[in-house]
C-alpha atoms as a PDB file:
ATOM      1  CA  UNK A   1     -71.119  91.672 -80.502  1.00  0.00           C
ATOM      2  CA  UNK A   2     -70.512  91.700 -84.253  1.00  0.00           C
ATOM      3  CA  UNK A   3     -69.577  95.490 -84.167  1.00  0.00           C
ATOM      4  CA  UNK A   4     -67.057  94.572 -81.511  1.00  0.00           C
ATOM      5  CA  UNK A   5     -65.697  91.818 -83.731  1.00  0.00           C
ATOM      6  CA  UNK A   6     -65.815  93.660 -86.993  1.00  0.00           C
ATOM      7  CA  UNK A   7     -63.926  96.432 -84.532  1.00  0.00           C
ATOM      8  CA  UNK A   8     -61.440  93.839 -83.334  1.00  0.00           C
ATOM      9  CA  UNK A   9     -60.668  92.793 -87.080  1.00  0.00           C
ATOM     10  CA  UNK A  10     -60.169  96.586 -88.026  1.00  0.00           C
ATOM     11  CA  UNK A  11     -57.680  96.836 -85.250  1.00  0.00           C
ATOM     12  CA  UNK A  12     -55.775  93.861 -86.069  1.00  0.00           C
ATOM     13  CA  UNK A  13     -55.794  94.424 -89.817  1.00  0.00           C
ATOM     14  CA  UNK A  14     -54.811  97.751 -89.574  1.00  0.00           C
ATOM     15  CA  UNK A  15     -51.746  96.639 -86.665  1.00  0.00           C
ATOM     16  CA  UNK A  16     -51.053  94.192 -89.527  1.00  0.00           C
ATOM     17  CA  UNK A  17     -50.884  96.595 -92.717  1.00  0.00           C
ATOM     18  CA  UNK A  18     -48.554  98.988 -90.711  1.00  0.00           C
ATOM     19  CA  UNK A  19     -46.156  95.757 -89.442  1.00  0.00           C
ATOM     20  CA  UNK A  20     -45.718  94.623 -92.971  1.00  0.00           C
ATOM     21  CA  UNK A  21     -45.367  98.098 -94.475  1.00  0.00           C
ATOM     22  CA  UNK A  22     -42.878  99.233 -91.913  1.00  0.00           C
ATOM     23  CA  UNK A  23     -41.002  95.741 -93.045  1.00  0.00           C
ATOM     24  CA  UNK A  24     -41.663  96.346 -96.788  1.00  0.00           C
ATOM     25  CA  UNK A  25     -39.928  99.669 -96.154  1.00  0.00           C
ATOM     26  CA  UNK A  26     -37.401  98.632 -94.080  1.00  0.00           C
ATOM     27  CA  UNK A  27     -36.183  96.060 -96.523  1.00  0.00           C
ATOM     28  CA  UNK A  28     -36.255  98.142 -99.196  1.00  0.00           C
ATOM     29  CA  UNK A  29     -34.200 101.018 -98.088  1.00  0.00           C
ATOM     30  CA  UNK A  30     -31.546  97.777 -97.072  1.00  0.00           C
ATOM     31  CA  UNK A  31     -31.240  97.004-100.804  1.00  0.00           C
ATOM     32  CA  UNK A  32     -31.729 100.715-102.726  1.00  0.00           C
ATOM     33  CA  UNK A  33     -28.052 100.951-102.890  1.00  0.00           C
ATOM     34  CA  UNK A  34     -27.221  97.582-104.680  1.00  0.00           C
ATOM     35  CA  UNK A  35     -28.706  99.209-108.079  1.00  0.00           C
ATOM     36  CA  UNK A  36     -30.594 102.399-109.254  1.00  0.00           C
ATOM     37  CA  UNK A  37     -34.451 101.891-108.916  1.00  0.00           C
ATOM     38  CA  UNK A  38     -33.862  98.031-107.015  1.00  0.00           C
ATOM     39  CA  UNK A  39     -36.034  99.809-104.198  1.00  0.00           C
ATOM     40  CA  UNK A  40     -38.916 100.113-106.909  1.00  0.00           C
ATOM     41  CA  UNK A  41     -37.928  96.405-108.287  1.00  0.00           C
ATOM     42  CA  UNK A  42     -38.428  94.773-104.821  1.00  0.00           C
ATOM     43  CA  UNK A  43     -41.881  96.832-104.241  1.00  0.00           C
ATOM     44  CA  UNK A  44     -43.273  95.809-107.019  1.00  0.00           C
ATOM     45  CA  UNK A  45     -42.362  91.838-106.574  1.00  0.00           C
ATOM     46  CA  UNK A  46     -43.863  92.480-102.761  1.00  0.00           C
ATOM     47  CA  UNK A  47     -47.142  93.584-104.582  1.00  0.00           C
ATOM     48  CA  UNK A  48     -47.302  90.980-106.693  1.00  0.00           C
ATOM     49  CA  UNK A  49     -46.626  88.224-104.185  1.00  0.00           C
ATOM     50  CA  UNK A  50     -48.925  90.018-101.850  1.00  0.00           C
ATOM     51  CA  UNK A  51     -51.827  89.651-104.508  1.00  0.00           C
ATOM     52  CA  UNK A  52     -51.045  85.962-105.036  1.00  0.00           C
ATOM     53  CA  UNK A  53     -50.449  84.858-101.894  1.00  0.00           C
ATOM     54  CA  UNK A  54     -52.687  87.430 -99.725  1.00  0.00           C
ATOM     55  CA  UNK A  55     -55.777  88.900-101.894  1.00  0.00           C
ATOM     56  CA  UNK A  56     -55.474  86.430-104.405  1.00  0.00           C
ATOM     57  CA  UNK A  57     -56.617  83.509-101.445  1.00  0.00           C
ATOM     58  CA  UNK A  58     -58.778  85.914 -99.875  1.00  0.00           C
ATOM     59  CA  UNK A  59     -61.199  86.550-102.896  1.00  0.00           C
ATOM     60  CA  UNK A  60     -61.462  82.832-103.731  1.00  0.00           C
ATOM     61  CA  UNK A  61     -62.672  81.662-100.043  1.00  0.00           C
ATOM     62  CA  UNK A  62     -65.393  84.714-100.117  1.00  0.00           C
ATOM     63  CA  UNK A  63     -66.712  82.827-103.520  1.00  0.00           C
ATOM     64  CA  UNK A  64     -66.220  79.807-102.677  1.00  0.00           C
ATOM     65  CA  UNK A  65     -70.320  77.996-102.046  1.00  0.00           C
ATOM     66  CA  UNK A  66     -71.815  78.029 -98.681  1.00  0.00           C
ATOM     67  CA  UNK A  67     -73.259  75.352 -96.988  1.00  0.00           C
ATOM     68  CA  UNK A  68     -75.512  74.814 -94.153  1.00  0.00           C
ATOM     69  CA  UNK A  69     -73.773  71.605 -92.722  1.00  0.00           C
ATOM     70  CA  UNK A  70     -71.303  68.923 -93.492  1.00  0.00           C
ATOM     71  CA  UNK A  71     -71.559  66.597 -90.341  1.00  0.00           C
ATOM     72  CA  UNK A  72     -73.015  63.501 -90.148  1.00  0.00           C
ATOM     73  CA  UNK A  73     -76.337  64.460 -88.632  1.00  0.00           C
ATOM     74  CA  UNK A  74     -76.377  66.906 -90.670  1.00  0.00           C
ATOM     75  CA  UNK A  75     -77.032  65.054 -93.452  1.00  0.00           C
ATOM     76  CA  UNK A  76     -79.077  62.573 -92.102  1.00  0.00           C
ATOM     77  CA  UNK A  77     -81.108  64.828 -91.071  1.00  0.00           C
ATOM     78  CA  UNK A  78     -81.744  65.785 -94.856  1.00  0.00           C
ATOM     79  CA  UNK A  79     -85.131  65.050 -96.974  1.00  0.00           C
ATOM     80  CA  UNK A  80     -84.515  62.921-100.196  1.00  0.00           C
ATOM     81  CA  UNK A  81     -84.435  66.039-102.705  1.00  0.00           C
ATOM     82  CA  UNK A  82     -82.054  67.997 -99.973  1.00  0.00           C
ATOM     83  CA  UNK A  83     -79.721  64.870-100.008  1.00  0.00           C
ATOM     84  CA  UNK A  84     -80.452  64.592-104.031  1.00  0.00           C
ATOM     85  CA  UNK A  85     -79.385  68.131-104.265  1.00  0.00           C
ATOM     86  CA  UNK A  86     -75.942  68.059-101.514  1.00  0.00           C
ATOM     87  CA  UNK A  87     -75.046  65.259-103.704  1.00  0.00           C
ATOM     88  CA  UNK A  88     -74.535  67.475-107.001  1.00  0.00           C
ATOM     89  CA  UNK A  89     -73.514  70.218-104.622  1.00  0.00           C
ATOM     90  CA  UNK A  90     -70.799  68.279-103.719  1.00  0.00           C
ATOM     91  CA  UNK A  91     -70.048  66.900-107.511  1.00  0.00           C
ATOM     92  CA  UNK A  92     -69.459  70.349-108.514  1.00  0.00           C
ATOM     93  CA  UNK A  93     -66.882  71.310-105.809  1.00  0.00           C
ATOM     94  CA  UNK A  94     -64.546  68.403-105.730  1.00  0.00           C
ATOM     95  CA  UNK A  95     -61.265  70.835-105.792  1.00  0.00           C
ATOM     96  CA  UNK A  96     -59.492  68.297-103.341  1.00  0.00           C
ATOM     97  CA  UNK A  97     -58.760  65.905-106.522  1.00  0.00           C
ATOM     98  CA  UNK A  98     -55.914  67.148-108.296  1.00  0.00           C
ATOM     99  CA  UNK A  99     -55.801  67.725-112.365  1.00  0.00           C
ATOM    100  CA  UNK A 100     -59.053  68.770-113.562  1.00  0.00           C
ATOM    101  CA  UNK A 101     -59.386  66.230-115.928  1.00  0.00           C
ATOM    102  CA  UNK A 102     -59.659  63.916-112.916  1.00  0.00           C
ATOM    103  CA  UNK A 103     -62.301  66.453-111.391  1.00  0.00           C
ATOM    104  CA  UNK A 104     -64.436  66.294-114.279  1.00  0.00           C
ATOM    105  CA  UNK A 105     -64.537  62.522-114.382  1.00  0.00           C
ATOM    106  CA  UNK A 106     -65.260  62.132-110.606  1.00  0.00           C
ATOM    107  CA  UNK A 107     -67.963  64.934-110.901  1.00  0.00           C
ATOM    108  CA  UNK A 108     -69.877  62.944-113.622  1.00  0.00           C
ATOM    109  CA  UNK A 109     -69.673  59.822-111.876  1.00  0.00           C
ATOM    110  CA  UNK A 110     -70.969  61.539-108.758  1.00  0.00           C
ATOM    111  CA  UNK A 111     -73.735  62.981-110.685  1.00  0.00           C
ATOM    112  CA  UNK A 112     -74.562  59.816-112.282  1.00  0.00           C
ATOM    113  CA  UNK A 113     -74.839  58.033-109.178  1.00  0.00           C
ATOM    114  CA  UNK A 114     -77.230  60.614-107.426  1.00  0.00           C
ATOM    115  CA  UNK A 115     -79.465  60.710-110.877  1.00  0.00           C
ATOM    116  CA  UNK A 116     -80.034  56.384-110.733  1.00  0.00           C
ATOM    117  CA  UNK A 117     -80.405  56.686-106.817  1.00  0.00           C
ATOM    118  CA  UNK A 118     -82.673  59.554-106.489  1.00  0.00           C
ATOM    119  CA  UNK A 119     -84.897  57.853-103.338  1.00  0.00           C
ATOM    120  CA  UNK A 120     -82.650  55.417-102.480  1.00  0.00           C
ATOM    121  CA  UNK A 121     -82.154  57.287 -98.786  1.00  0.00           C
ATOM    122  CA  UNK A 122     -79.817  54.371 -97.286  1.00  0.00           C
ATOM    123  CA  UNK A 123     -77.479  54.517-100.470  1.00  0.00           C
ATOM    124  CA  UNK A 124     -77.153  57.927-100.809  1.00  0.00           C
ATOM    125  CA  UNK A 125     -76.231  58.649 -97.308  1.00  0.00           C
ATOM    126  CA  UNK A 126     -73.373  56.016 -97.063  1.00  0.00           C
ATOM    127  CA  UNK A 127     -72.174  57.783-100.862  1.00  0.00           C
ATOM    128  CA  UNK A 128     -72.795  61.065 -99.317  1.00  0.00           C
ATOM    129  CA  UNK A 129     -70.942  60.156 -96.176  1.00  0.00           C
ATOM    130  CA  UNK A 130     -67.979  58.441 -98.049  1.00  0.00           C
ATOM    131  CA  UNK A 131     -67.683  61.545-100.330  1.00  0.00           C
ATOM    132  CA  UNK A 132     -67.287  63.222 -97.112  1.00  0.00           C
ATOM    133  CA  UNK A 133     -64.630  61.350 -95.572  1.00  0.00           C
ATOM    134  CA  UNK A 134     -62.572  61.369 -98.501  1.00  0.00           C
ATOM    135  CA  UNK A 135     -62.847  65.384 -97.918  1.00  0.00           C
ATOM    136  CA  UNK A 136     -62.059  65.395 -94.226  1.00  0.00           C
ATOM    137  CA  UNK A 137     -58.870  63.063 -95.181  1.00  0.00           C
ATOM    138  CA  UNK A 138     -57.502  65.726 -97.499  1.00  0.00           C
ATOM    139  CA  UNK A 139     -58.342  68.502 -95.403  1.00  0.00           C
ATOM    140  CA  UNK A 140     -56.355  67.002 -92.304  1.00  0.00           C
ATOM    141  CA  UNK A 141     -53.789  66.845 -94.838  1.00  0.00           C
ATOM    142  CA  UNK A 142     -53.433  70.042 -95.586  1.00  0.00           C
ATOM    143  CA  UNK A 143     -53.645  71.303 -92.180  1.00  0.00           C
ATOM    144  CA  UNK A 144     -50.681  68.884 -91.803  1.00  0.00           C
ATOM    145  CA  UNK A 145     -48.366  70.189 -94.560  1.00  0.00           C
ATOM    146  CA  UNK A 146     -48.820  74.159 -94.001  1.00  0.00           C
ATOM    147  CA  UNK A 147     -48.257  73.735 -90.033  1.00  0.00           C
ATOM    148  CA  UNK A 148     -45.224  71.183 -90.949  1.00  0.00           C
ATOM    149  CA  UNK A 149     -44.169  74.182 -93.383  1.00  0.00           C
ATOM    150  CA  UNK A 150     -45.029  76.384 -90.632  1.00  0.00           C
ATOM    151  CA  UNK A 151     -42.352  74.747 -88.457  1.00  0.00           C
ATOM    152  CA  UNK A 152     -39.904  74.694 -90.955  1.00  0.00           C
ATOM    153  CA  UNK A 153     -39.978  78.717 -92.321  1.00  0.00           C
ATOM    154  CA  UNK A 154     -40.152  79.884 -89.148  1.00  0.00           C
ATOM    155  CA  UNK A 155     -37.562  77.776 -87.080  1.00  0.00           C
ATOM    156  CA  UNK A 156     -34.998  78.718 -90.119  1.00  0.00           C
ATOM    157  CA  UNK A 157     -35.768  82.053 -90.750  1.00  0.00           C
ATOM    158  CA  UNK A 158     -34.754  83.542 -86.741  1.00  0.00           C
ATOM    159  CA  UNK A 159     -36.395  86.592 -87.903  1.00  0.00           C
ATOM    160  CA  UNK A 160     -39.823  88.168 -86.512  1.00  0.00           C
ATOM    161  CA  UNK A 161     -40.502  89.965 -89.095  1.00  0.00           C
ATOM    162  CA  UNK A 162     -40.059  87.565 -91.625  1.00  0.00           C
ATOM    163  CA  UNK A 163     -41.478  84.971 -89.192  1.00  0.00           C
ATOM    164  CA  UNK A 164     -44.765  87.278 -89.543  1.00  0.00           C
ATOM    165  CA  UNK A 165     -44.857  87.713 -93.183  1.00  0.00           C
ATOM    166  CA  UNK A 166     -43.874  83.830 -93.713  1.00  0.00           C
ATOM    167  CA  UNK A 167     -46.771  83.193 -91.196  1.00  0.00           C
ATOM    168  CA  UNK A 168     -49.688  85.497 -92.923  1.00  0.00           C
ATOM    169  CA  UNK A 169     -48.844  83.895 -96.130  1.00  0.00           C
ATOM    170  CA  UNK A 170     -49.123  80.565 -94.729  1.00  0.00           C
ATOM    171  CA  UNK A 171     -52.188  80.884 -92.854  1.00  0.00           C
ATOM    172  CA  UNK A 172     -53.871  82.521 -95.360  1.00  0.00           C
ATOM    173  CA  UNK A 173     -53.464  79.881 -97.786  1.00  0.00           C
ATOM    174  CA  UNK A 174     -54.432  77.532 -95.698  1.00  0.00           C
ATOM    175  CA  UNK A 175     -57.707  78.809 -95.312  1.00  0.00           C
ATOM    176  CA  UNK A 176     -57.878  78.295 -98.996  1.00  0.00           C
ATOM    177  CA  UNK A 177     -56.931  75.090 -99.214  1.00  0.00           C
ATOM    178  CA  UNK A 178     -58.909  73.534 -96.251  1.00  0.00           C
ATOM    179  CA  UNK A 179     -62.150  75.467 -97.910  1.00  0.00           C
ATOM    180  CA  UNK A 180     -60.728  74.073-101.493  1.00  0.00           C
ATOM    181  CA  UNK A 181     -60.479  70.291 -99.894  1.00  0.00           C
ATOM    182  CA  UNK A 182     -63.833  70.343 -98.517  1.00  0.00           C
ATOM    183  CA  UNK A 183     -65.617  72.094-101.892  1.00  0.00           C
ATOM    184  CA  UNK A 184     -67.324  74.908 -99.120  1.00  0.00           C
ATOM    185  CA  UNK A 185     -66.644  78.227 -97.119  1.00  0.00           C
ATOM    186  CA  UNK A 186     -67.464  79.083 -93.696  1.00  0.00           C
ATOM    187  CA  UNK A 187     -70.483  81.547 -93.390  1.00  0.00           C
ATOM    188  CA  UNK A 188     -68.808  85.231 -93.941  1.00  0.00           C
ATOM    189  CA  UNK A 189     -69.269  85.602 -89.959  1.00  0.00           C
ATOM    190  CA  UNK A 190     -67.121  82.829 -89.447  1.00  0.00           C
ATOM    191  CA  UNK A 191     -64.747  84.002 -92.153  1.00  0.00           C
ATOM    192  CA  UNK A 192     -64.263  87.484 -90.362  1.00  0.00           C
ATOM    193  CA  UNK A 193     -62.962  85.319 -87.055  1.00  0.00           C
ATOM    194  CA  UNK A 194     -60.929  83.385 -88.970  1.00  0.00           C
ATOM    195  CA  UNK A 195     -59.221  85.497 -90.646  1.00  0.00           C
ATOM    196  CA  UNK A 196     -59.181  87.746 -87.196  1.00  0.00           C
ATOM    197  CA  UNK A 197     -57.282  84.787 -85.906  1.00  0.00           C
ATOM    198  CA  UNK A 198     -54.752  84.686 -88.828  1.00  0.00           C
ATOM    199  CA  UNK A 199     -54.077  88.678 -88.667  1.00  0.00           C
ATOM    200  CA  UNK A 200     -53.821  87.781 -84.294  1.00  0.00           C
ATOM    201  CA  UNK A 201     -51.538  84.418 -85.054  1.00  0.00           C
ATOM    202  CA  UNK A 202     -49.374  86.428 -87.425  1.00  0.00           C
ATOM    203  CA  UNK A 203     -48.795  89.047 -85.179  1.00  0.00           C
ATOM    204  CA  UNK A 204     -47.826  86.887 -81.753  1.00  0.00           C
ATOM    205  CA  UNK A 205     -45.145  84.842 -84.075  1.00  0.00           C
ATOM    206  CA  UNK A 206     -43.735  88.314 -84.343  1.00  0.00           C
ATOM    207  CA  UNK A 207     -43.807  89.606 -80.754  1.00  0.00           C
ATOM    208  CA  UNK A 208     -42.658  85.818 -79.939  1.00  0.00           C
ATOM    209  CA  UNK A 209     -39.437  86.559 -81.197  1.00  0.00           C
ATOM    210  CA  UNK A 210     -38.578  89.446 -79.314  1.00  0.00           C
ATOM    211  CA  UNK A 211     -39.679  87.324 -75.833  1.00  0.00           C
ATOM    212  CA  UNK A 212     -37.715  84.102 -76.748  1.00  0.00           C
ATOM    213  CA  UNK A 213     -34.623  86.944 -76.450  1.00  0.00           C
ATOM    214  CA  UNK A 214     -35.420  87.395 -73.298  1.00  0.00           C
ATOM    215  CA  UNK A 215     -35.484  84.441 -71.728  1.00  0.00           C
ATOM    216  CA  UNK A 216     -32.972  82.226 -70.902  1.00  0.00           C
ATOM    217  CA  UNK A 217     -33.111  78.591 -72.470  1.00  0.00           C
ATOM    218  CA  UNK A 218     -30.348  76.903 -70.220  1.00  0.00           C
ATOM    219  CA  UNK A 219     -32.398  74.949 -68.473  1.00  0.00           C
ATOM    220  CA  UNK A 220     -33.941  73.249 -72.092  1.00  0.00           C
ATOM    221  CA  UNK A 221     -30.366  72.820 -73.652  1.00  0.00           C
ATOM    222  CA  UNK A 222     -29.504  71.338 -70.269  1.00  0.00           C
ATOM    223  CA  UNK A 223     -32.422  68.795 -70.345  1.00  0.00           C
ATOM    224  CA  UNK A 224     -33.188  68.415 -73.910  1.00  0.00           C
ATOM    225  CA  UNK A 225     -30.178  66.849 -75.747  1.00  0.00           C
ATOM    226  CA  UNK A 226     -30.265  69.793 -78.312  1.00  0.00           C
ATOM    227  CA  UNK A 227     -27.931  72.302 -79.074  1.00  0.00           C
ATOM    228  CA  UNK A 228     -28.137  75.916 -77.814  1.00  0.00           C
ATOM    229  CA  UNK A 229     -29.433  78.021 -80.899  1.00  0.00           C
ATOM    230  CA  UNK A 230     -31.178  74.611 -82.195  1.00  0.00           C
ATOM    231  CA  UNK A 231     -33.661  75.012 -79.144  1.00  0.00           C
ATOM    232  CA  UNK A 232     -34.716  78.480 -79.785  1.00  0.00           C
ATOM    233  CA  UNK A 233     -35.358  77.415 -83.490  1.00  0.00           C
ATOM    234  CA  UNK A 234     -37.432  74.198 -82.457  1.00  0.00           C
ATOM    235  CA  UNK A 235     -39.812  77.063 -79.902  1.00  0.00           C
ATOM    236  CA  UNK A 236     -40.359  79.243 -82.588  1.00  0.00           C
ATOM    237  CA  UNK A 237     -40.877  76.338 -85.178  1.00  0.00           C
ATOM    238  CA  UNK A 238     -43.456  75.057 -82.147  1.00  0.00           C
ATOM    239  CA  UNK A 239     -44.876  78.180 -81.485  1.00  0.00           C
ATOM    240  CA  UNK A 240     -46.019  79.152 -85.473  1.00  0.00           C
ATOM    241  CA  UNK A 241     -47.164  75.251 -86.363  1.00  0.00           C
ATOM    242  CA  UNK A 242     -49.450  75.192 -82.715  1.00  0.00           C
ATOM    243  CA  UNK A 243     -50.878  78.450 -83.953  1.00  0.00           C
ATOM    244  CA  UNK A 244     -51.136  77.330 -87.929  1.00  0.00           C
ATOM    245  CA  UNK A 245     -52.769  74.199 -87.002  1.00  0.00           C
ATOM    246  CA  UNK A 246     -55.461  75.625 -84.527  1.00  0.00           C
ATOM    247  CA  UNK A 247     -56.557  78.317 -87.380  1.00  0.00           C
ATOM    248  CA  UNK A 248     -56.680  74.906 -89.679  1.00  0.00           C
ATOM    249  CA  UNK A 249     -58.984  73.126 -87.538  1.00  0.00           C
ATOM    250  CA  UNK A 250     -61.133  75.839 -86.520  1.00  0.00           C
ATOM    251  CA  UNK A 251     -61.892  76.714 -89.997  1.00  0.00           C
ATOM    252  CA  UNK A 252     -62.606  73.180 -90.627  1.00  0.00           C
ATOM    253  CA  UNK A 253     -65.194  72.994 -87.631  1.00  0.00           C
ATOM    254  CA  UNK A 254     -67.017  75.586 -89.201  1.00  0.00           C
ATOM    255  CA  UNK A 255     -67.601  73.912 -92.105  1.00  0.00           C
ATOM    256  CA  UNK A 256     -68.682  70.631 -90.911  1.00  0.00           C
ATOM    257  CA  UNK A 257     -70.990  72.327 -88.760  1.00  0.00           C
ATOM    258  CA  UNK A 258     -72.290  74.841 -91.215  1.00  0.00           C
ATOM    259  CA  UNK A 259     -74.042  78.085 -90.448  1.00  0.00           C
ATOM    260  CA  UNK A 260     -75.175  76.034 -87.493  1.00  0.00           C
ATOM    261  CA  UNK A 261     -72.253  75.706 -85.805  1.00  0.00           C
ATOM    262  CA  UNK A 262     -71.407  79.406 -85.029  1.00  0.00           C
ATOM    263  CA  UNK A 263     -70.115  78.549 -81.841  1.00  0.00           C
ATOM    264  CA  UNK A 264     -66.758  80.543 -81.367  1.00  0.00           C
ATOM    265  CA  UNK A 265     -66.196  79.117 -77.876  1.00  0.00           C
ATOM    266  CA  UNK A 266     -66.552  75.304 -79.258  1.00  0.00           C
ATOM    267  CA  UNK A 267     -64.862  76.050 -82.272  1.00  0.00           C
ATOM    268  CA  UNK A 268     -61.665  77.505 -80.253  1.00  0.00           C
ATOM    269  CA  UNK A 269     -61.765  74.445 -77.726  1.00  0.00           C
ATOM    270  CA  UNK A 270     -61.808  71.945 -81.405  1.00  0.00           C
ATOM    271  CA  UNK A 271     -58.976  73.707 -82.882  1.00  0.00           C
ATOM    272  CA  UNK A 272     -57.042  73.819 -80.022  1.00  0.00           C
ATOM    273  CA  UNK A 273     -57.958  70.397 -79.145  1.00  0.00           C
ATOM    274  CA  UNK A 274     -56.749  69.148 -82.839  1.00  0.00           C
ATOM    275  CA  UNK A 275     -54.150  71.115 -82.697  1.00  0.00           C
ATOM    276  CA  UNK A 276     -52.553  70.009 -79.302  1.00  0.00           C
ATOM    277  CA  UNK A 277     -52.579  66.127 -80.362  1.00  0.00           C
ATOM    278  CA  UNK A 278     -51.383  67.222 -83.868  1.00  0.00           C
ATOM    279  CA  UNK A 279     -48.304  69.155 -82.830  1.00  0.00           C
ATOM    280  CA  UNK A 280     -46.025  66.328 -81.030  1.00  0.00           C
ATOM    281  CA  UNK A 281     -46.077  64.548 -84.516  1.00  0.00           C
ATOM    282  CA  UNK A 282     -45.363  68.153 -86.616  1.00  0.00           C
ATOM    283  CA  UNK A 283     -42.556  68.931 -84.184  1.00  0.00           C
ATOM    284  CA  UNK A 284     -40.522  65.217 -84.480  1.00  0.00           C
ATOM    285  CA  UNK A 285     -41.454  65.506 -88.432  1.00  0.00           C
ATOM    286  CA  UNK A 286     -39.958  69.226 -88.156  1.00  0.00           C
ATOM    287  CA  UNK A 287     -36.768  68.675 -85.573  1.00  0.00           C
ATOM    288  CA  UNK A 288     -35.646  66.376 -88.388  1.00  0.00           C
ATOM    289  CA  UNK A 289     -35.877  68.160 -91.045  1.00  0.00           C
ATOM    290  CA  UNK A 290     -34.342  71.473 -89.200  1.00  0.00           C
ATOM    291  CA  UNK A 291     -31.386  69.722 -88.273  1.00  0.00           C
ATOM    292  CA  UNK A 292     -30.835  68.612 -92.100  1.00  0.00           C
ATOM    293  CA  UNK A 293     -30.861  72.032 -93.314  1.00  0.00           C
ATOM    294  CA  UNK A 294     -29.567  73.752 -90.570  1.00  0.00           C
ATOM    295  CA  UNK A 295     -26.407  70.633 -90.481  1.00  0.00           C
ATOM    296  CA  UNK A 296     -26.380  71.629 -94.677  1.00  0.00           C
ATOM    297  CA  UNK A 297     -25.818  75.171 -93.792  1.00  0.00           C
ATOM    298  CA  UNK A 298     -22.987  75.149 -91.521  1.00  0.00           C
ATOM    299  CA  UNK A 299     -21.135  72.624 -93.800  1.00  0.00           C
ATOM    300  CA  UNK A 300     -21.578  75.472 -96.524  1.00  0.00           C
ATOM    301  CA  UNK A 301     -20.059  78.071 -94.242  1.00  0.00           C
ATOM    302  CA  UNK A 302     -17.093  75.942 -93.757  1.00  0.00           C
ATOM    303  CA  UNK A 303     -16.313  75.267 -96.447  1.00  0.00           C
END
């Protein structure tokens, strides 16, 4: 099973590497004539913002700490040194608080509050568990704002294969942030089918594109009080956020449930579970702000 997935991942990857290349390329050639060498200019910004945005997020999650479990009987579950010792665990890896400065002070103050409780079970649970929930709150959020941006880049762009590259950019730093807001990574198992998902999400936005030409949206501009070219912008906005916000959740399944939870048929049911009651608020949030900028762009092409 884990040859067929590491297989699957290969595929995918490699599917993915040729998409953007052939992209990359294509782009390229577009702007060679607009000054000598702007071919090489634009490759080498691509493979800069490729190591930022792609490798760059990629390398942090595989050293980001492990552990076993992050739910709630999880922890209860936990002997007084194990809780003693998830309590400076999670002191150290408090990236969801912005400025360090801020992150060092919090750290101390967690530490110092698991040193003076140390056998105080009751206390240190509920201080473990609201540490936890303050995690879980940011981590929704992020899911939140990169399938909101989702919506947005895509629904503007009307391009596949931009859609795709906006997409794998998106997705993967989401996986960074969600494992940033909780202070832990998935098991590298569950990493590989995460990141199977993102390289499988990425490439569907792109092969949605060419199917939304072929179908005929009459009936939705008909029965949705929505212009035209608006709707097919609001599918494909739809379409990218759905799939952005399922990779956020499943992701943050695995983490709650640790190396325990390796359960990819319960972890696809959560994040597309999260994901479905999630999306009605993205897509108002997103209509809105599509119709501001796309409303701001046709006023600039009048005038």
């Amino acid at each position: 099973m884990k040859k067929n997935l590491i297989l699957a991942l290969v595929v995918i990857l490699v599917l993915a590497c040729i998409l953007l290349a052939g992209n990359i390329i294509i782009i390229a050639d577009k702007l060679a004539p607009l000054f000598p060498y702007a071919d090489y200019v634009f490759y080498a910004i691509i493979g800069m913002l490729i190591f930022i945005f792609l490798i760059l997020p990629f390398v942090r999650v595989f050293f980001s700490p492990q552990l076993p479990a992050l739910d709630e009987s999880g922890v209860t579950a936990l002997s007084e040194k194990e809780l003693y010792n998830l309590g400076i665990i999670l002191a150290k890896n408090n990236h969801y608080i912005e400025g360090t400065d801020n992150r060092r002070e919090h750290t101390e103050a967690l530490k110092d509050f698991f040193d003076r409780n140390y056998g105080e079970r009751d206390d240190t649970i509920q201080h473990i568990s609201s540490e936890l929930e303050k995690r879980y709150r940011s981590l929704n959020e992020q899911i939140h704002a990169e399938a909101l941006t989702a919506f947005v880049i895509t629904g503007l762009s009307q391009n596949g294969k931009l859609d795709f590259i906006s997409l794998l950019i998106i997705n993967f730093r989401l996986v960074k942030k969600v494992v940033y807001a909780s202070g832990f990574r998935p098991t590298y198992k569950q990493l590989i089918r995460i990141y199977y998902n993102v390289l499988a999400s990425a490439l569907l936005t792109n092969l949605s594109e060419e199917m939304l030409d072929d179908i005929d949206l009459t009936y939705l501009t008909q029965h949705i009080k929505l212009p035209g070219f608006f709707i097919t912008s609001f599918i494909d906005g739809m379409l990218s956020a759905l799939l952005t916000l399922r990779i956020g959740y499943i992701t943050k399944y695995y983490i709650i449930k640790g190396s325990n939870g390796f359960n990819k048929k319960t972890a696809r049911r959560y994040g597309f579970k999260n994901a479905r009651k999630e999306i009605i608020g993205i897509a108002r949030e997103g209509k809105e702000i599509l119709k501001k900028k796309m409303a701001g762009l046709i006023v600039n092409k009048a005038d």
